[in-house]
Protein backbone atom coordinates (compact mmCIF):
# COMPACT_ATOMS: atom_id res chain seq x y z
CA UNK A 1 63.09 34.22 11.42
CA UNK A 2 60.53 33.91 14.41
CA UNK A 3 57.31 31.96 13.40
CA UNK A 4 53.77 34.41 14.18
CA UNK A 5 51.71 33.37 16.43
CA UNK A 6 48.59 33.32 13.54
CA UNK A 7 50.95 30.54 11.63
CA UNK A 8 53.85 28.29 10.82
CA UNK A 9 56.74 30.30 9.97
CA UNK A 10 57.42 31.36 6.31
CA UNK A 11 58.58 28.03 3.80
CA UNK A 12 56.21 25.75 6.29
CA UNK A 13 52.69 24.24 6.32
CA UNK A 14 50.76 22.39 9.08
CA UNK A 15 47.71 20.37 7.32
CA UNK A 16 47.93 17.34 9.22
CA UNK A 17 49.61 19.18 12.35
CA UNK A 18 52.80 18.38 11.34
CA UNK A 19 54.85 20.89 10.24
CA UNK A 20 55.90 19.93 6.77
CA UNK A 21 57.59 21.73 3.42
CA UNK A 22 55.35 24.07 1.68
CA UNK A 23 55.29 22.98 -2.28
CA UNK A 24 54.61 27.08 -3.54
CA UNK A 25 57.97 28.88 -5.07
CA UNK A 26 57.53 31.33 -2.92
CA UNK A 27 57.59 28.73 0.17
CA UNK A 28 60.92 27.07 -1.52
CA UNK A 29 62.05 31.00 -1.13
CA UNK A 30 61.46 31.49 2.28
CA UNK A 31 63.32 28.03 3.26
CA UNK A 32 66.26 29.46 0.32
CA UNK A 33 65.94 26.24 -1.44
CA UNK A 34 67.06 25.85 -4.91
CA UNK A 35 65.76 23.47 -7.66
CA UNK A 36 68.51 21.53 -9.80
CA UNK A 37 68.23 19.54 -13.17
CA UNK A 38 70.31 17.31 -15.25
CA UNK A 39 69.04 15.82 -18.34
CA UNK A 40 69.61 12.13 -18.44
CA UNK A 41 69.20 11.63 -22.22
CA UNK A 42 71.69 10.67 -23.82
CA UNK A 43 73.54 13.33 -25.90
CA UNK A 44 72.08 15.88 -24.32
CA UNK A 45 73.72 18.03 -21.41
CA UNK A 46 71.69 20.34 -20.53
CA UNK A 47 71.49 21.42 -16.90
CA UNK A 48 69.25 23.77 -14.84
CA UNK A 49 69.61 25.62 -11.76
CA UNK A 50 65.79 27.21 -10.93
CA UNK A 51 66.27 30.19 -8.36
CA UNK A 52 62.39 30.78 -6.22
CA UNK A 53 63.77 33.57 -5.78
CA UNK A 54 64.05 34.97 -9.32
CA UNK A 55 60.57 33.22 -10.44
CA UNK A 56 58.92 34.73 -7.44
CA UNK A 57 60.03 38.12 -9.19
CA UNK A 58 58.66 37.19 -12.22
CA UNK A 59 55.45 36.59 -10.45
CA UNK A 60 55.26 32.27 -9.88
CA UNK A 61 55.16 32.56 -6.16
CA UNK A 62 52.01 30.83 -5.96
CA UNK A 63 52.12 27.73 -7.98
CA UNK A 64 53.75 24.69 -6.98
CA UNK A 65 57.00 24.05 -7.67
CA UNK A 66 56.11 20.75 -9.52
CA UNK A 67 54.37 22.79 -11.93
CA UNK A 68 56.64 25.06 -12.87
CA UNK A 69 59.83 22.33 -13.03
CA UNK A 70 57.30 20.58 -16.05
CA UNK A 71 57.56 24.19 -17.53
CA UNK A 72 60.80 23.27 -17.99
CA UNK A 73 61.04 20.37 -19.93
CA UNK A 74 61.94 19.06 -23.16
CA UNK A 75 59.05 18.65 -26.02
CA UNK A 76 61.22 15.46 -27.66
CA UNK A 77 58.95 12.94 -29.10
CA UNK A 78 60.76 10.37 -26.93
CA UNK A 79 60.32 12.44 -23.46
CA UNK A 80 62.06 14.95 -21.65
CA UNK A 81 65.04 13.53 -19.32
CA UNK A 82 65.37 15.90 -17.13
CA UNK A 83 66.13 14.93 -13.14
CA UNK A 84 64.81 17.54 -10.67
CA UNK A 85 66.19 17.45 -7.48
CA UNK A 86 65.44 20.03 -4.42
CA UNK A 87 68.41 21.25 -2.38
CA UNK A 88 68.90 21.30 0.92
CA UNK A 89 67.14 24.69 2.11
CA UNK A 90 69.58 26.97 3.50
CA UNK A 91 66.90 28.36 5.45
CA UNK A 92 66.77 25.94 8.91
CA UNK A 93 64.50 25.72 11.32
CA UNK A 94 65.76 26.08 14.83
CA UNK A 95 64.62 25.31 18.22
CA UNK A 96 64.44 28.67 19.45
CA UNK A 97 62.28 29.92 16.77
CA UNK A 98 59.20 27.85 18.61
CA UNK A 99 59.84 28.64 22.74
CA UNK A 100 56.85 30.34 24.04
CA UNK A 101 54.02 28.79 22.28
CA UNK A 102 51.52 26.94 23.83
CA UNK A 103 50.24 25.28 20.12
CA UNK A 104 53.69 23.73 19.12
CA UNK A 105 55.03 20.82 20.88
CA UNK A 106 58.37 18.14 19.63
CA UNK A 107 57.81 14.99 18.97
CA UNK A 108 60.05 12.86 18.71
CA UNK A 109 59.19 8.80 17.18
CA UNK A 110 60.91 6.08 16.26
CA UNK A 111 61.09 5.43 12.64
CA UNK A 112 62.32 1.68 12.68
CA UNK A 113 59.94 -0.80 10.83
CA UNK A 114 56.49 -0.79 12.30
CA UNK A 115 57.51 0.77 15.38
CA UNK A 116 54.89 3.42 16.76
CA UNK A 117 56.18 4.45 19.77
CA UNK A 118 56.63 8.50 20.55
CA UNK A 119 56.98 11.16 22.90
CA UNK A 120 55.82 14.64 23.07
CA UNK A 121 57.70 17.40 24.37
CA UNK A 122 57.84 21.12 25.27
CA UNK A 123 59.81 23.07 22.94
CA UNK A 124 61.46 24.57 26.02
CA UNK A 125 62.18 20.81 27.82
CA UNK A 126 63.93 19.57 24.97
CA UNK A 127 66.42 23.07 25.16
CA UNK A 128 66.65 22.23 28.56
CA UNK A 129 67.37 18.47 27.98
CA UNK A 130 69.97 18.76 25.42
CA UNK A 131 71.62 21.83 27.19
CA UNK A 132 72.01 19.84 30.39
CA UNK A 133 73.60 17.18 28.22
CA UNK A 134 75.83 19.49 26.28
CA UNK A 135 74.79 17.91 23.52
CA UNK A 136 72.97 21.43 22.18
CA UNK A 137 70.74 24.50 22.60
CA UNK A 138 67.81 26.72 21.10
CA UNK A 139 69.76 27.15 17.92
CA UNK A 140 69.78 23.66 17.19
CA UNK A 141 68.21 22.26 14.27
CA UNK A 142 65.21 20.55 14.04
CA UNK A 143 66.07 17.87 11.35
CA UNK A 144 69.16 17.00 12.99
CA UNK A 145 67.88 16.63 16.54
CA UNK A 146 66.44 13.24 16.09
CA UNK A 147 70.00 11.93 15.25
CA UNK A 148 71.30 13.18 18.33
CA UNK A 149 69.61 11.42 20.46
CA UNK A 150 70.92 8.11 22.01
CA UNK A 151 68.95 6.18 23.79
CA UNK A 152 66.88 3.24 21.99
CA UNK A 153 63.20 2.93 21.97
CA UNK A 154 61.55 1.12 24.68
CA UNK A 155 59.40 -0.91 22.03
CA UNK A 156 61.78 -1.65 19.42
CA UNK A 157 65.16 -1.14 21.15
CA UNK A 158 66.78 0.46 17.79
CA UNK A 159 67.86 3.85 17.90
CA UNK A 160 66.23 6.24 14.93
CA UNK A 161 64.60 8.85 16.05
CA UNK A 162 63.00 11.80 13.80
CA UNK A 163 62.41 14.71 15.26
CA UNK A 164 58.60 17.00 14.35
CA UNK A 165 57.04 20.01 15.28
CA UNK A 166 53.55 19.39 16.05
CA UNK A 167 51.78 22.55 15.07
CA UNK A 168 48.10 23.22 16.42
CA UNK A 169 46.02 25.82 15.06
CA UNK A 170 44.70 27.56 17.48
CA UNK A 171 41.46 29.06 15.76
CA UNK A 172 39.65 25.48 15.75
CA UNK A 173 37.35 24.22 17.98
CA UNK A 174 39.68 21.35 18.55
CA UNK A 175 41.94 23.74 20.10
CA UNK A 176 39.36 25.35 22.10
CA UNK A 177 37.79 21.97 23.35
CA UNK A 178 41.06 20.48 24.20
CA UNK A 179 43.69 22.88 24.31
CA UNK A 180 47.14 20.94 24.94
CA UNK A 181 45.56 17.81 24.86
CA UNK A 182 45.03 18.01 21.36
CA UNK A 183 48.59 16.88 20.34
CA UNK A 184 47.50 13.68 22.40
CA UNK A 185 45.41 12.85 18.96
CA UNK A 186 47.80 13.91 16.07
CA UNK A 187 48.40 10.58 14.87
CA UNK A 188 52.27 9.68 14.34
CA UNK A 189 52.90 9.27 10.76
């Protein structure tokens, strides 16, 4: 699924700039990621699989999926055991899906201790990069590119990278003051 050029693509918010998991049902839908629950209590066994999906249908696509997993639990004087877990979402996002846009750069920053050190790239570099290394290509995904890369940090000298999309929205006057220079003040998280 190819992101519009008027937003993140469908599953995905940008608040910070960062494109992160949207919390709706209907955004666990678009990223096909189901919601599992085991009850921890003891003598109980009750298990849940929740399907956004199905509660889209019956019309929960715009709460948060918080809310509706404490729809689900227990009213035992002694508290509900249930363990949610998300998924993995089946739904990916790839490389490819972002070539072309001028507000959505790759970042790439080390994650190790107090290390701040990052890099920004071009959607289309990084294809390039990891094409010319045969290491991948536009369908590559996005939250396993930072574990492909090798080299160590320059700071730190660890290597553990995580990979983001940077995601500007073009409507602000940020955007229109700065233009590509505005991912030089998204702050690393």
């Amino acid at each position: 699924m190819k992101a519009t050029s008027d937003g993140p693509p469908a599953g995905w918010v940008s608040i910070t700039g960062v494109l992160a998991p949207g919390v709706s049902v209907a955004a666990y839908a678009a990223r096909q990621q189901p919601v599992k629950a085991v009850c921890r209590t003891k003598g109980c066994y009750r298990r849940l699989d929740l399907d956004p999906t199905e509660l889209c249908g019956e019309r929960l696509g715009p709460f948060p999926m918080e809310k509706i997993k404490r729809l689900y639990e227990c009213r035992r004087w002694n508290g509900c055991g249930l363990d949610f877990h998300d998924e993995p979402a089946q739904r990916k996002l790839r490389l490819e899906e972002f070539t072309g846009r001028p507000n959505v750069r790759l970042r790439l920053r080390c994650r190790s201790g107090s290390c701040k050190f990052f890099r920004v790239w071009l959607v289309e570099e990084m294809i390039e990069a990891l094409r010319k290394r045969k290491a991948g290509s536009g369908a590559t995904e996005i939250e396993g590119l930072g574990k492909m890369m090798t080299t160590a940090c320059p700071l730190c000298k660890k290597v553990n990278w995580l990979a983001e999309i940077l995601w500007a929205n073009m409507n602000t006057v940020g955007w229109k003051q700065l233009g590509e220079r505005s991912f030089n003040h998204m702050e690393p998280g």
